[in-house]
C-alpha atoms as a PDB file:
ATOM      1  CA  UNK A   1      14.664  -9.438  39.970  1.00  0.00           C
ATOM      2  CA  UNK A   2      12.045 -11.710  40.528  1.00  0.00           C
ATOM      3  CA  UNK A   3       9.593 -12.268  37.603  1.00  0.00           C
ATOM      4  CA  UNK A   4       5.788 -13.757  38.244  1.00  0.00           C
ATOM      5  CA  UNK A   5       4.764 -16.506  36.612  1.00  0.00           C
ATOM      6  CA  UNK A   6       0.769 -15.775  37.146  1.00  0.00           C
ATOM      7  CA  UNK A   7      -0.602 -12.673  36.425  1.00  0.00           C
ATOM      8  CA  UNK A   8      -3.768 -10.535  39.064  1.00  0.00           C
ATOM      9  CA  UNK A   9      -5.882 -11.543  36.053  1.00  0.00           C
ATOM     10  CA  UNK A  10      -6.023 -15.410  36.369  1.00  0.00           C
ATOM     11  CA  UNK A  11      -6.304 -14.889  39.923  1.00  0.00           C
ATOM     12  CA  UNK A  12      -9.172 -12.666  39.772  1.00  0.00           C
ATOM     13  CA  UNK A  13     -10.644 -15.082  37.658  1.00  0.00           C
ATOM     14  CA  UNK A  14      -9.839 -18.093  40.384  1.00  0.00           C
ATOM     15  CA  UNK A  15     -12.109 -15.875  42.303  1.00  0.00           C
ATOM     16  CA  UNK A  16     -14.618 -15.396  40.704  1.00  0.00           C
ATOM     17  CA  UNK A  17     -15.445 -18.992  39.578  1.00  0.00           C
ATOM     18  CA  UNK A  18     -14.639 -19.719  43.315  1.00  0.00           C
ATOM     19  CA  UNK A  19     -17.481 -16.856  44.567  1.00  0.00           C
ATOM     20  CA  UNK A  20     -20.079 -17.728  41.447  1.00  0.00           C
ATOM     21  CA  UNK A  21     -20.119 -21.340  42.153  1.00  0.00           C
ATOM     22  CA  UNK A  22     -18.335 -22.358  38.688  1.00  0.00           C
ATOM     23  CA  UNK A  23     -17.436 -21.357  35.417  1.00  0.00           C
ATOM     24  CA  UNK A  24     -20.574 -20.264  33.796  1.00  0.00           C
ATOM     25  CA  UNK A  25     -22.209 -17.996  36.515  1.00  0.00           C
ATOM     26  CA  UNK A  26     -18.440 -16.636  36.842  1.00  0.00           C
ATOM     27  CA  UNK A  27     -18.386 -16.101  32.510  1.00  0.00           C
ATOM     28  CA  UNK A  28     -21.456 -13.835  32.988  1.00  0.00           C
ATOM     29  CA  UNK A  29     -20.551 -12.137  36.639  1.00  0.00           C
ATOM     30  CA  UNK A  30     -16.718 -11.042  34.299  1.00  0.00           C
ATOM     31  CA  UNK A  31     -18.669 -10.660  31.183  1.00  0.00           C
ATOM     32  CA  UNK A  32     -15.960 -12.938  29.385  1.00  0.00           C
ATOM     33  CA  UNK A  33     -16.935 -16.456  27.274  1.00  0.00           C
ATOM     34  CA  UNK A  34     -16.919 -19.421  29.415  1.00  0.00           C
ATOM     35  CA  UNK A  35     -13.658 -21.225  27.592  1.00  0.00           C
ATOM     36  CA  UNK A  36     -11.744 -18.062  29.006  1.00  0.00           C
ATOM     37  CA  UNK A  37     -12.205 -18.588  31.801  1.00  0.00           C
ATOM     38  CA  UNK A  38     -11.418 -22.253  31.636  1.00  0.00           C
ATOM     39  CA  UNK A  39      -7.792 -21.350  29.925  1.00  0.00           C
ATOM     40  CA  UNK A  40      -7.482 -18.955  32.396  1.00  0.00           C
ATOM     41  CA  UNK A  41      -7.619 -21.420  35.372  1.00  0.00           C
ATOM     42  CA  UNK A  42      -6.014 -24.173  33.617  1.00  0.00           C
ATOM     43  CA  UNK A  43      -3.276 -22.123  32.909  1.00  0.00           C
ATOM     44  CA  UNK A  44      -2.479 -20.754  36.109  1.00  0.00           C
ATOM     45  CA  UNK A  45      -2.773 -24.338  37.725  1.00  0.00           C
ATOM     46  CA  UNK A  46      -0.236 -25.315  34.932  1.00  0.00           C
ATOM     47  CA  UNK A  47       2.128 -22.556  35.845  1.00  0.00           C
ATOM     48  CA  UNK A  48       2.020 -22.979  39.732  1.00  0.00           C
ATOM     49  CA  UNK A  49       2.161 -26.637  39.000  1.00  0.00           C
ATOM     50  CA  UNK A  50      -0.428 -27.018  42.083  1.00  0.00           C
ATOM     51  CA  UNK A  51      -4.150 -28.209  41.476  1.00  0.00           C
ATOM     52  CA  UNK A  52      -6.641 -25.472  43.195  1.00  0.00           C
ATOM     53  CA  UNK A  53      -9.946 -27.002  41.436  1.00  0.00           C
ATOM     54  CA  UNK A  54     -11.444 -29.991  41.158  1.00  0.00           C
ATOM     55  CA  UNK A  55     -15.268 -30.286  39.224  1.00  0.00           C
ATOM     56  CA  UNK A  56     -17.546 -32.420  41.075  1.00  0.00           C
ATOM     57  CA  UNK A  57     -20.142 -32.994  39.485  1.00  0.00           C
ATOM     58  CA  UNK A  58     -21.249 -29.435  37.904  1.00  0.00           C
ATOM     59  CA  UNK A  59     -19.397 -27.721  40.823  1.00  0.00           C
ATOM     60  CA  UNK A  60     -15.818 -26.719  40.895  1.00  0.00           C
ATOM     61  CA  UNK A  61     -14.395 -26.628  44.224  1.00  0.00           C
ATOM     62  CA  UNK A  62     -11.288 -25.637  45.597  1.00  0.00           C
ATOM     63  CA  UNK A  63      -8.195 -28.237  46.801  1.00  0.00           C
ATOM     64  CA  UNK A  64      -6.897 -28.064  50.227  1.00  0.00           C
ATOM     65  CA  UNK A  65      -3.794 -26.283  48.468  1.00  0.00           C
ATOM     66  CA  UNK A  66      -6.288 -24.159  46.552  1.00  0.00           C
ATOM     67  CA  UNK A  67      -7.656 -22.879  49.764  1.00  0.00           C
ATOM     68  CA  UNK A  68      -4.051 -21.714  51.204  1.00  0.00           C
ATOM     69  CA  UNK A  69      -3.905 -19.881  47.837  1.00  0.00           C
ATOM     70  CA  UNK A  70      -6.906 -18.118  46.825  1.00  0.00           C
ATOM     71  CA  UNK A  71      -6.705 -16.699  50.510  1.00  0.00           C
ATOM     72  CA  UNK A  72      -3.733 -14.822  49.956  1.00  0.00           C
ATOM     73  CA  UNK A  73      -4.543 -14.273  46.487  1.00  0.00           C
ATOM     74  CA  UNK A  74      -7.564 -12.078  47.918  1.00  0.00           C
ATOM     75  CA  UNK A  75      -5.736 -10.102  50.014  1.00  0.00           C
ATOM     76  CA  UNK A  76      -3.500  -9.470  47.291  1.00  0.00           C
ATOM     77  CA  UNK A  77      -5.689  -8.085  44.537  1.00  0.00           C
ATOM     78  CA  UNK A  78      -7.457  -6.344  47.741  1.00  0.00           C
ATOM     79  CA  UNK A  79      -4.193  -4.060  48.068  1.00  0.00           C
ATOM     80  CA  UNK A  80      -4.080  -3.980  43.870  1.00  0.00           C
ATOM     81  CA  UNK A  81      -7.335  -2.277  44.196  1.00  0.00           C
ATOM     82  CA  UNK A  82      -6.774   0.064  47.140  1.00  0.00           C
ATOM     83  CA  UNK A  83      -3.481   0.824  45.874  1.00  0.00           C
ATOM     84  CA  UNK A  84      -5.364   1.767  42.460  1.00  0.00           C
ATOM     85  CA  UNK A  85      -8.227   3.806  44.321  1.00  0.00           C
ATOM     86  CA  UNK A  86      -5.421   5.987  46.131  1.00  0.00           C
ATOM     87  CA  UNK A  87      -3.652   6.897  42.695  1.00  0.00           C
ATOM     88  CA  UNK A  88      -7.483   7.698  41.371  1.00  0.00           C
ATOM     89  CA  UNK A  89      -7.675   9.877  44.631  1.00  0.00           C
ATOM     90  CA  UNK A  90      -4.443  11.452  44.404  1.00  0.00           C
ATOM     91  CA  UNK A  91      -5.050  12.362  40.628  1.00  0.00           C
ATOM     92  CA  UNK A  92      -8.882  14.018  41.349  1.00  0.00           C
ATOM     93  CA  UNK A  93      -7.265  15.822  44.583  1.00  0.00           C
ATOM     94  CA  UNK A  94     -10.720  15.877  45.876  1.00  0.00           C
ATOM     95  CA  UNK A  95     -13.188  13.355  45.535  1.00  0.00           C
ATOM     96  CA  UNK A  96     -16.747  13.603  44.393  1.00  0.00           C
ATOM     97  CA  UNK A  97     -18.203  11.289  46.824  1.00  0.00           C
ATOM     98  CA  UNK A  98     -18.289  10.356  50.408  1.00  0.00           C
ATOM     99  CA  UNK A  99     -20.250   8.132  52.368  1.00  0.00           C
ATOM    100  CA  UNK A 100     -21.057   8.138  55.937  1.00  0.00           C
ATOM    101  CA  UNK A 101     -22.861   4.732  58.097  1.00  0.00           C
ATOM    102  CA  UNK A 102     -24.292   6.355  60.971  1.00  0.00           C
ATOM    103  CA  UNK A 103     -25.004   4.544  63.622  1.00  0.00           C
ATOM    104  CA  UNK A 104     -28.911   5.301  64.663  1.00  0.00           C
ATOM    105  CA  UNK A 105     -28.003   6.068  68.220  1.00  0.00           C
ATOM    106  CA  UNK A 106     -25.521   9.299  67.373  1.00  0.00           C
ATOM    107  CA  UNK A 107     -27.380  12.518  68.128  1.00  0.00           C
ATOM    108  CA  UNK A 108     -28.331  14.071  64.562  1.00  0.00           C
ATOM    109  CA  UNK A 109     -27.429  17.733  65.932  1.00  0.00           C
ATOM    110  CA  UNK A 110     -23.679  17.139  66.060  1.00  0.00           C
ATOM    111  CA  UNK A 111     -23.965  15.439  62.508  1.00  0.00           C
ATOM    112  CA  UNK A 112     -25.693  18.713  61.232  1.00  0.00           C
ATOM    113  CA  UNK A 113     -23.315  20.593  62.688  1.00  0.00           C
ATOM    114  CA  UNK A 114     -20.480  18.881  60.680  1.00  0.00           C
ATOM    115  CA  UNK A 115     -22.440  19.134  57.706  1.00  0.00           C
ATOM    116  CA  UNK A 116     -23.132  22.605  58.257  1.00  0.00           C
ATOM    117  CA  UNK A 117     -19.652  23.113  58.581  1.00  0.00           C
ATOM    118  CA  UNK A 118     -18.418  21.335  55.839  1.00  0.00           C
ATOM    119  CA  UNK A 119     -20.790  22.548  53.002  1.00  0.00           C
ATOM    120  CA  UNK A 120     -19.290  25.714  52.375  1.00  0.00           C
ATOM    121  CA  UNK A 121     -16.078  24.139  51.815  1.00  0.00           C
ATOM    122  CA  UNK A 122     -17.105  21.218  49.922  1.00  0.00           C
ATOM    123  CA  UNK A 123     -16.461  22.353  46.517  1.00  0.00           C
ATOM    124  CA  UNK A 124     -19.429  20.021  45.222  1.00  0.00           C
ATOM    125  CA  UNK A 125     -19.078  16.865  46.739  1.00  0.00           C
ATOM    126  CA  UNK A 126     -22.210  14.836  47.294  1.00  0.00           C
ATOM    127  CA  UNK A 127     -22.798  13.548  51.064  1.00  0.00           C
ATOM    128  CA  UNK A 128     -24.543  10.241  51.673  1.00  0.00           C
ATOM    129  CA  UNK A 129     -25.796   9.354  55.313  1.00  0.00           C
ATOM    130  CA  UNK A 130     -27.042   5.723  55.883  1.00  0.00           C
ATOM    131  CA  UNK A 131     -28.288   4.803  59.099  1.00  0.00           C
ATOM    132  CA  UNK A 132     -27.329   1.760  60.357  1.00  0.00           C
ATOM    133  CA  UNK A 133     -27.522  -0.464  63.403  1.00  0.00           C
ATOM    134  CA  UNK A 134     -25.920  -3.497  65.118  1.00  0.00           C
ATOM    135  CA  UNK A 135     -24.575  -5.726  62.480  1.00  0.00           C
ATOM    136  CA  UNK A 136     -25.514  -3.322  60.199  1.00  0.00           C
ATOM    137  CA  UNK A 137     -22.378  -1.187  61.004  1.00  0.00           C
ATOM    138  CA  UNK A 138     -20.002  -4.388  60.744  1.00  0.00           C
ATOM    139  CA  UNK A 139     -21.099  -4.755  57.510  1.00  0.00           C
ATOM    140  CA  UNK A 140     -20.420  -1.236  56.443  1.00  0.00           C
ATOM    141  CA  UNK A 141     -16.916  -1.586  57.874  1.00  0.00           C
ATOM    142  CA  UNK A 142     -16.599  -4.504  55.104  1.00  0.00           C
ATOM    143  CA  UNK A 143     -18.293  -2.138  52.424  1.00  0.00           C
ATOM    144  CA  UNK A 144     -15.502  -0.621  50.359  1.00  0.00           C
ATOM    145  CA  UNK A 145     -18.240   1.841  49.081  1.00  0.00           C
ATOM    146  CA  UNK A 146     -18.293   3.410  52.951  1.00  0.00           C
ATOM    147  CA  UNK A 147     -15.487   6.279  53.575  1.00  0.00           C
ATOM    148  CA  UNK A 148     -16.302   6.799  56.956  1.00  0.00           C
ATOM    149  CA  UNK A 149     -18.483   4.779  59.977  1.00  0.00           C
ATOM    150  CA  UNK A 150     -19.891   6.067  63.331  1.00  0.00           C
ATOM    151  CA  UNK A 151     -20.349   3.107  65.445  1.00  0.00           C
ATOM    152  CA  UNK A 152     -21.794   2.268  69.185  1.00  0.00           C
ATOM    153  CA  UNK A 153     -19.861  -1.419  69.037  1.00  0.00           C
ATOM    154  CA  UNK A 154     -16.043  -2.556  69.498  1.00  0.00           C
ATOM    155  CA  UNK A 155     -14.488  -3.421  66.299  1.00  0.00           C
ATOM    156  CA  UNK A 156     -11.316  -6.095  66.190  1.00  0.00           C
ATOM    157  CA  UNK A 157      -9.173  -5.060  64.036  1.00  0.00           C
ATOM    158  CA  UNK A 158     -10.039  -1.465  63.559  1.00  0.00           C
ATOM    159  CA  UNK A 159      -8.879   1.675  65.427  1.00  0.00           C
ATOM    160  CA  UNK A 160     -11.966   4.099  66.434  1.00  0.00           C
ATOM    161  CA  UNK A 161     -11.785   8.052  67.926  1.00  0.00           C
ATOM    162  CA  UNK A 162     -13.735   8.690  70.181  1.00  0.00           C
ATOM    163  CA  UNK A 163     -16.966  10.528  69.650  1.00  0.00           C
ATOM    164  CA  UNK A 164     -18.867  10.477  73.225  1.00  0.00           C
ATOM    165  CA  UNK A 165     -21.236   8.416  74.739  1.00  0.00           C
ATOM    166  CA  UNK A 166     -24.972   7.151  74.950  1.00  0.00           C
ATOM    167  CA  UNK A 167     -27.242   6.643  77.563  1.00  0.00           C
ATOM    168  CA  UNK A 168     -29.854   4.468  77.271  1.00  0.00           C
ATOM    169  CA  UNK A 169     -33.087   5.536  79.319  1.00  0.00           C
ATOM    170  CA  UNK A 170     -35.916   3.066  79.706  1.00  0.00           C
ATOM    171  CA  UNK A 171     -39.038   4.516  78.813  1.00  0.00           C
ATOM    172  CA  UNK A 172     -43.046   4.350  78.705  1.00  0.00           C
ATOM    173  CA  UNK A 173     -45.804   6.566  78.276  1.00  0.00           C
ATOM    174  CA  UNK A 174     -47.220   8.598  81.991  1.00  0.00           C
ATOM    175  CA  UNK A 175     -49.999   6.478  82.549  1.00  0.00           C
ATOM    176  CA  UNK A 176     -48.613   3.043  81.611  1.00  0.00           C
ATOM    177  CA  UNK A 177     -48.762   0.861  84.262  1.00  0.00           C
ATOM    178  CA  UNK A 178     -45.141  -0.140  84.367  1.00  0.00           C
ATOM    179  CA  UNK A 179     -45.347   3.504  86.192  1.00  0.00           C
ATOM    180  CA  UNK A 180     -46.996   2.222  89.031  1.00  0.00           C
ATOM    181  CA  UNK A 181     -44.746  -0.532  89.951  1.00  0.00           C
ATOM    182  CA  UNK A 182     -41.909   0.055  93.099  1.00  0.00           C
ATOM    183  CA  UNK A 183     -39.622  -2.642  91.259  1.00  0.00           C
ATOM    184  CA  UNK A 184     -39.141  -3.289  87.400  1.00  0.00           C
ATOM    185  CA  UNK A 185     -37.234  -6.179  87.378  1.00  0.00           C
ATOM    186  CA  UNK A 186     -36.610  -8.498  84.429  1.00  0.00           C
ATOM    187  CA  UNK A 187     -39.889 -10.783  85.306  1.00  0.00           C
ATOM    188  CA  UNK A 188     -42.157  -7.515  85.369  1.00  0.00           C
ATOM    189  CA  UNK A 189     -40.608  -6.398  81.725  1.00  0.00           C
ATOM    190  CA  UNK A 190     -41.105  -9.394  80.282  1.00  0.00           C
ATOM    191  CA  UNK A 191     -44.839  -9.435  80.880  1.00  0.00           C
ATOM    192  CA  UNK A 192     -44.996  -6.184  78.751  1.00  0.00           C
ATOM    193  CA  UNK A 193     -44.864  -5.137  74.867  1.00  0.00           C
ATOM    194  CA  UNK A 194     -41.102  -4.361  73.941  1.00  0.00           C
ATOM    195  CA  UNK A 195     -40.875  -1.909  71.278  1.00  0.00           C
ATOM    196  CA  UNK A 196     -37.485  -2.241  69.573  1.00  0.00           C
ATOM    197  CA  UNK A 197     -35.277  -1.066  66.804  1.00  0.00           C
ATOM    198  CA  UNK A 198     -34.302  -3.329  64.144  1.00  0.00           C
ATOM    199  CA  UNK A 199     -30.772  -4.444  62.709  1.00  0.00           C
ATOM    200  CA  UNK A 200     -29.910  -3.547  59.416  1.00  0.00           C
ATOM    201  CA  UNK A 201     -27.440  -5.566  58.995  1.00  0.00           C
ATOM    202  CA  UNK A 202     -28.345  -8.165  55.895  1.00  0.00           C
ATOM    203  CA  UNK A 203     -27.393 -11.618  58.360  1.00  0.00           C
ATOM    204  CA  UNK A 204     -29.523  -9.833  61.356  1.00  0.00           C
ATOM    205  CA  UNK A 205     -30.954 -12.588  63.666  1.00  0.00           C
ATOM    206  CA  UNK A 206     -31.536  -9.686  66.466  1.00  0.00           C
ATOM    207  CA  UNK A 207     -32.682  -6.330  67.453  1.00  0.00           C
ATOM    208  CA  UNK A 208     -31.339  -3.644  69.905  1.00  0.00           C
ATOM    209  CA  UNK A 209     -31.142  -3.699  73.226  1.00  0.00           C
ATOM    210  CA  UNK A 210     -32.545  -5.711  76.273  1.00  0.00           C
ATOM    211  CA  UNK A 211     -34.471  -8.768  74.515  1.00  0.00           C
ATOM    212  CA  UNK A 212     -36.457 -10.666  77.202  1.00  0.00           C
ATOM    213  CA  UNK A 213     -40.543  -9.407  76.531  1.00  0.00           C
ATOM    214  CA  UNK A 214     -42.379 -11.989  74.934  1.00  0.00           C
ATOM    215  CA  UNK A 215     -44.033  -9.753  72.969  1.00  0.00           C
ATOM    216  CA  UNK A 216     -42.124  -7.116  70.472  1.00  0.00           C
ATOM    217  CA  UNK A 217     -42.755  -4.731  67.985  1.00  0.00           C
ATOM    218  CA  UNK A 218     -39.683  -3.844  65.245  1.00  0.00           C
ATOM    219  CA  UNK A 219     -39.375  -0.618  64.002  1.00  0.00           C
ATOM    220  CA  UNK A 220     -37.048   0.994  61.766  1.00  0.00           C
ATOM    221  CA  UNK A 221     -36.039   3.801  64.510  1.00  0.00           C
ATOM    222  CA  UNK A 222     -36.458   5.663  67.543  1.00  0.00           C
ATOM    223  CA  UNK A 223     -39.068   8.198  66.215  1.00  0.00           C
ATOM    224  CA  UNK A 224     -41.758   5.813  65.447  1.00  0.00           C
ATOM    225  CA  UNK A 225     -41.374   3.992  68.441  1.00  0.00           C
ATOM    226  CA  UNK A 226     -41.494   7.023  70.504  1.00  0.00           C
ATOM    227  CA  UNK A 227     -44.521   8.246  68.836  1.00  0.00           C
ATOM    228  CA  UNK A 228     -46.043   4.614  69.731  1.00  0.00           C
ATOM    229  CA  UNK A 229     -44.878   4.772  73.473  1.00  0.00           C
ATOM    230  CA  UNK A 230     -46.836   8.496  73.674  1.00  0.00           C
ATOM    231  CA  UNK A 231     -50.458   6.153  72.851  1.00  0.00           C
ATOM    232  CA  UNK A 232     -49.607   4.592  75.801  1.00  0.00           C
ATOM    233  CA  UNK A 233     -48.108   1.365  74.097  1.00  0.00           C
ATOM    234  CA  UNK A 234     -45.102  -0.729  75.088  1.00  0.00           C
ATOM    235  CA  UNK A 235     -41.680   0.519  76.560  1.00  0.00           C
ATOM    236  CA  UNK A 236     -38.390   1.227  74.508  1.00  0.00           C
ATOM    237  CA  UNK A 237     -34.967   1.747  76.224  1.00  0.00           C
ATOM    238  CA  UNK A 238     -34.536   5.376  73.553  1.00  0.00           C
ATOM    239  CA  UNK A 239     -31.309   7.747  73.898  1.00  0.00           C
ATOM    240  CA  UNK A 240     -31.299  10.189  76.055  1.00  0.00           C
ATOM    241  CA  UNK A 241     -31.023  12.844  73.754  1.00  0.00           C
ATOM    242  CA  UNK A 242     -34.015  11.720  72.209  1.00  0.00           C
ATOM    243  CA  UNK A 243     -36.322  11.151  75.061  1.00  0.00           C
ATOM    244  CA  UNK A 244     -35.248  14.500  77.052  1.00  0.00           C
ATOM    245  CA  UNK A 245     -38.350  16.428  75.292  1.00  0.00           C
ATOM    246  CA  UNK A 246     -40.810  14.010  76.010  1.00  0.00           C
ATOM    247  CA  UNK A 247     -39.348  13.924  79.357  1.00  0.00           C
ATOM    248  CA  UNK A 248     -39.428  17.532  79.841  1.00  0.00           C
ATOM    249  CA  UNK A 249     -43.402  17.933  79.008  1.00  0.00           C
ATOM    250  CA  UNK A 250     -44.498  14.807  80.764  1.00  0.00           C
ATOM    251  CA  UNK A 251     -45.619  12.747  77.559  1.00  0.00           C
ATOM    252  CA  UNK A 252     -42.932   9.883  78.364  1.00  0.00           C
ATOM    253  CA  UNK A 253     -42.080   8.758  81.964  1.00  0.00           C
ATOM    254  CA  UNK A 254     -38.349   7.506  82.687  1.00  0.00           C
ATOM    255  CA  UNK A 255     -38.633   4.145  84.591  1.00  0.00           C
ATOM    256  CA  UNK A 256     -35.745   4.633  86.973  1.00  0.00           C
ATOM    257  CA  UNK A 257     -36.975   1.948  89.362  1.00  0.00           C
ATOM    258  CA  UNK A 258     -36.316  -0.543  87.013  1.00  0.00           C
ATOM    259  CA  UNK A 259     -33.087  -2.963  88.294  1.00  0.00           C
ATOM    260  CA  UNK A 260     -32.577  -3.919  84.724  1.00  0.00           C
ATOM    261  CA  UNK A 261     -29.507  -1.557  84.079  1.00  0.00           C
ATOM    262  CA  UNK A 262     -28.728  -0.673  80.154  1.00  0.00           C
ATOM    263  CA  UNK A 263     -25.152   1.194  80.523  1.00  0.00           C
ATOM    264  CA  UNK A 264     -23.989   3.547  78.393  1.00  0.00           C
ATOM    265  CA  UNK A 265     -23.033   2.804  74.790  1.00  0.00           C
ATOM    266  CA  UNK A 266     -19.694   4.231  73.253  1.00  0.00           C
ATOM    267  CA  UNK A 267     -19.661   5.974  70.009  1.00  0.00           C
ATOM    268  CA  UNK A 268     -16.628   6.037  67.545  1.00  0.00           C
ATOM    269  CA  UNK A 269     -15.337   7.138  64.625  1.00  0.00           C
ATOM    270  CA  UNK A 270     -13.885   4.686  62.086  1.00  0.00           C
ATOM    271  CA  UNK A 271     -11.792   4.904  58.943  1.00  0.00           C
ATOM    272  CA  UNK A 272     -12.144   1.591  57.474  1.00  0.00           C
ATOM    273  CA  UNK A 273      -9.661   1.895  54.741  1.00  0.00           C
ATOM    274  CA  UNK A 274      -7.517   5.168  55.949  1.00  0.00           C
ATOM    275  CA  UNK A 275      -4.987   5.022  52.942  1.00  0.00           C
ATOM    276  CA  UNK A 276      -7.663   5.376  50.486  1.00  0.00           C
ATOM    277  CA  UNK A 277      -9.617   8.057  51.962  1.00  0.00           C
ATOM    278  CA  UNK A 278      -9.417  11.416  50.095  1.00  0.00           C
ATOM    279  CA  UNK A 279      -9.126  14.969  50.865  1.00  0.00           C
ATOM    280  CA  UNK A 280     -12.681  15.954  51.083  1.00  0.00           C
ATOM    281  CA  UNK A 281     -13.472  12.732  53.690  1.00  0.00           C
ATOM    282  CA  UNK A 282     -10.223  13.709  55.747  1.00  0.00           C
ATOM    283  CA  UNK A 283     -11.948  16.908  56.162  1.00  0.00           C
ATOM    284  CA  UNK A 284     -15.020  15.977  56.735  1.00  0.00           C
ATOM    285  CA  UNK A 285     -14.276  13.436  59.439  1.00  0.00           C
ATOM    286  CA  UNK A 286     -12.025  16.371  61.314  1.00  0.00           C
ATOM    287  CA  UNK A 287     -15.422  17.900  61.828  1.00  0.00           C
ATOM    288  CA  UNK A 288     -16.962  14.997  62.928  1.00  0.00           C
ATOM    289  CA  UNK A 289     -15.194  14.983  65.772  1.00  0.00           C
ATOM    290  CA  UNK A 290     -14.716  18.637  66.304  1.00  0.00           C
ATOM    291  CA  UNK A 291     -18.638  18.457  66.024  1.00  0.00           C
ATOM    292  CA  UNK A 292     -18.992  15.764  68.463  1.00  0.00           C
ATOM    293  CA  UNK A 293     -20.587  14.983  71.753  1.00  0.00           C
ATOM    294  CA  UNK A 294     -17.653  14.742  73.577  1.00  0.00           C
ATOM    295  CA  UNK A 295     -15.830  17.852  72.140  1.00  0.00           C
ATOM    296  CA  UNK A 296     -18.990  19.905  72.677  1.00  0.00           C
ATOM    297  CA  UNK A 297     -19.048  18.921  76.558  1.00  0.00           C
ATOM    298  CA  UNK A 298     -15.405  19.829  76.713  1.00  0.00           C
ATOM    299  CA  UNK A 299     -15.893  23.449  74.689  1.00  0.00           C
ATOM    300  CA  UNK A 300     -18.576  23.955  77.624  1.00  0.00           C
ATOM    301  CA  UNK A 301     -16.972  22.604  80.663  1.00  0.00           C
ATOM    302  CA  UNK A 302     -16.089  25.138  83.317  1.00  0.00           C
ATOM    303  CA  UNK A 303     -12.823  25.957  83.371  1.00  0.00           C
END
């Protein structure tokens, strides 16, 4: 049988001194002395027999060989530790914690209805909801601290289920004068105040949806820019769900002569790491999507 010669420890460490820049931001980041980490390295190089640093000046950076091999050392300490989380999960039997990303656009009734449904059975685990949008949701997928993301985008790589659909309606207050135009087209926008919702994601360099008015306001979601949009201010593309009120009692008018077409965004359920998800966020997502926009449209489809 086949005997290692390195050990997850030195490679870790490779890592680390790798991520922190060199050895001494690395020392504190592992909360281990500096020469440690220097035997560590050394050691490992000896043992492969294959250089993977070289310092340059104060900076140790990796060898072309070192590159080829702290990429697959990553992904194997990355199945150490969700092979390690799984055991953790198996031994609790039901976990403590779960963590949702929802993405801004999903209609908060269905998520209360899950969460209505799942607090009797929850046997005292805490529920965190963090609303996210755009990149924000790709970097949740990359968050190990997430158990479960509802996202609007395609994700390569990951397998979603199918919660529903979106539609985007283009909106501005009654007496805005976008209402008295026979054709909205991309020009006419442009000349008006865009009221947008802003990415969370931490790289952001954009907001959501169509981006082409010179002038924008950010905002952090749909509820403050709809109460904007009802002072007669700007126009926001909002989800339907959200602007059927205002739609009903005439505060918000829906610009359907605009040519500038926004087509419906599909939402998903995503399990980025299924073989470390628990009990309690197995169940939970099972009501997700019994809870969902598209299962409550087939519960109340003619038959």
């Amino acid at each position: 049988m086949y005997r290692p010669h390195s050990t997850l420890e030195q490679w870790r460490i490779l890592q680390a001194v790798v991520d922190c820049g060199g050895y001494a931001k690395a020392a504190t980041a592992l909360n281990k002395s500096q020469s440690s980490l220097n035997h560590a390295v050394a050691k490992l190089q000896q043992l492969l027999g294959v250089p993977l640093l070289e310092v340059k000046g104060r900076k140790a950076e990796l060898t072309p060989q070192g590159k080829v091999l702290l990429r697959r050392s990553r992904a194997l300490t990355s199945e150490i530790e969700h092979l390690e989380m799984l055991a953790a999960n198996l031994e609790q039997g039901w976990e403590p914690e779960i963590t949702l990303s929802r993405e801004i656009l999903y209609p908060t009734q269905a998520l209360y209805q899950a969460m209505s449904r799942f607090y009797p059975e929850s046997r005292g685990t805490r529920l965190t909801v963090i609303d996210n949008v755009m990149s924000g949701t790709d970097a949740a997928l990359a968050d190990p601290s997430y158990d479960l993301v509802i996202t609007a985008r395609t994700h390569p790589g990951y397998r979603g289920q199918t919660l529903g659909a979106i539609r985007m309606l283009l909106l501005c207050h009654h007496e805005h004068p976008l209402t008295k135009a026979n054709v909205i087209d991309d020009s006419r926008l442009s000349q008006e105040l865009q009221l947008v919702i802003r990415d969370t994601g931490k790289d952001a360099n954009k907001d959501l949806g169509w981006l082409k008015a010179e002038q924008r306001w950010t905002f952090s979601n749909f509820h403050e820019a709809i109460a904007v949009l009802q002072q007669g201010v700007g126009f926001c593309w909002v989800p339907e769900h959200l602007a059927q009120p205002h739609l009903q009692n005439g505060t918000l008018t829906h610009l359907t002569q605009a040519t500038v077409d926004f087509s419906l965004l599909p939402l998903s359920l995503i399990i980025p790491n299924p073989h470390r998800l628990g009990p309690a966020a197995r169940r939970f997502a099972q009501l997700l999507l019994e809870s969902s926009p598209i299962a409550q449209q087939a519960a109340t489809a003619p038959v």
